[in-house]
Protein backbone atom coordinates (compact mmCIF):
# COMPACT_ATOMS: atom_id res chain seq x y z
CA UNK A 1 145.90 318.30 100.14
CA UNK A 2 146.77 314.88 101.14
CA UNK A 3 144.87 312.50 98.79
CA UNK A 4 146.45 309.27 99.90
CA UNK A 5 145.55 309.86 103.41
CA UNK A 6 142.06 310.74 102.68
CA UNK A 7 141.55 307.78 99.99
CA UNK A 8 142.41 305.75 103.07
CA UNK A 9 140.46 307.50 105.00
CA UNK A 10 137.20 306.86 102.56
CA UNK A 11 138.12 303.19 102.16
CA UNK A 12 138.15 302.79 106.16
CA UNK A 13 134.85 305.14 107.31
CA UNK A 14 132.80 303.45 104.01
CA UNK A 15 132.67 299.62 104.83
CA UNK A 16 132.32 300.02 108.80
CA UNK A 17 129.41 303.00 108.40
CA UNK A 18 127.60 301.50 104.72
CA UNK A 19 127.50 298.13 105.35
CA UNK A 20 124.42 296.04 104.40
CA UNK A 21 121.65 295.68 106.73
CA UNK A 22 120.94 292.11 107.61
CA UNK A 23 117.57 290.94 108.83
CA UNK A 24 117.69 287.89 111.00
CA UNK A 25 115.70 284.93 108.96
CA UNK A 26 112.97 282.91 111.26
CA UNK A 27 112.66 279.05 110.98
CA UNK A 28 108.28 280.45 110.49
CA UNK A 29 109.91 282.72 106.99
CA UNK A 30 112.29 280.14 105.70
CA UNK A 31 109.44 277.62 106.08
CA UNK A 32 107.41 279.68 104.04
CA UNK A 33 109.61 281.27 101.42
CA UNK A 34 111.09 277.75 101.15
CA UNK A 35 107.44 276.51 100.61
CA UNK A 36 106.67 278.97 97.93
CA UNK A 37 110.13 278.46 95.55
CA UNK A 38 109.35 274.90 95.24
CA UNK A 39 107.88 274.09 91.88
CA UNK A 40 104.83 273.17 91.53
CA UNK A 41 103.31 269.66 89.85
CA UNK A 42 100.97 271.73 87.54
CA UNK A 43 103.73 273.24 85.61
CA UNK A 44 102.33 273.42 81.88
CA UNK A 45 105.99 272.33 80.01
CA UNK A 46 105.16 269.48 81.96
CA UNK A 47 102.40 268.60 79.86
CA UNK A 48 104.13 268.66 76.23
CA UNK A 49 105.30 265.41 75.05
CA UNK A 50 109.30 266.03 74.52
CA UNK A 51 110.95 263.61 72.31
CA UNK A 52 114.66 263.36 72.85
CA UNK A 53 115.51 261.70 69.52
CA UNK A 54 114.76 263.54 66.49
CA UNK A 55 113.69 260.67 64.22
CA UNK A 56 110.62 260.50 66.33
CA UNK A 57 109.59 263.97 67.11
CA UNK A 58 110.13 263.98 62.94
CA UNK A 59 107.69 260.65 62.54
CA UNK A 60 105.29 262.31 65.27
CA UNK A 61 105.10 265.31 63.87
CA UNK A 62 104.19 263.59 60.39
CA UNK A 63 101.30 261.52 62.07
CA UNK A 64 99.71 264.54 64.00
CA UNK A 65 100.53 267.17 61.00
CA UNK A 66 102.13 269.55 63.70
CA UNK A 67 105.46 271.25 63.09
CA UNK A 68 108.77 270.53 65.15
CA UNK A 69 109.84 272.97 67.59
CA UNK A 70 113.83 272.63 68.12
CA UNK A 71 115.84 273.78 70.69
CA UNK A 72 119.70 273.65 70.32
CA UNK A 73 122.38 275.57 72.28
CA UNK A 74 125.83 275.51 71.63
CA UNK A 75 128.34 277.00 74.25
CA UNK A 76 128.37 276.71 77.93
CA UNK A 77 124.98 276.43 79.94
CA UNK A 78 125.85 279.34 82.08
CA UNK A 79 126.44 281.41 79.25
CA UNK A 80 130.45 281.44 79.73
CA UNK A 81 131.48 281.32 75.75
């Protein structure tokens, strides 16, 4: 059996015959799928009051007896650590 020859063979019939299968994208789609990723003006974390420093979320949270809610990362954003 010649296995080199038909590993080359495989890597040569595979990409031409199972390549993806593209659909052609219409100005009318994009419009619309572009339309419906936007984000909307109703999001609800919209509506909670962030503080940035923690000395006033601390004196806030004293006023309106409501606990603080921290969120702290350390790392890379993308996750890359």
């Amino acid at each position: 059996m010649n296995l080199p020859g038909l590993l080359l063979a495989l890597c040569i019939y595979f990409p031409v015959t199972s390549g993806p299968f593209v659909d052609k994208l219409s100005e009318a789609e994009f419009g619309r799928l572009h339309e419906q990723l936007q984000a909307s003006s109703e999001v609800p974390w919209r509506t909670i009051p962030w503080k940035i420093s923690l000395l006033d979320a601390q004196r806030a949270s004293l006023s309106q007896k409501k606990p603080i809610f921290i969120w702290a990362m350390d790392g890379h954003p993308l996750g890359c650590t």
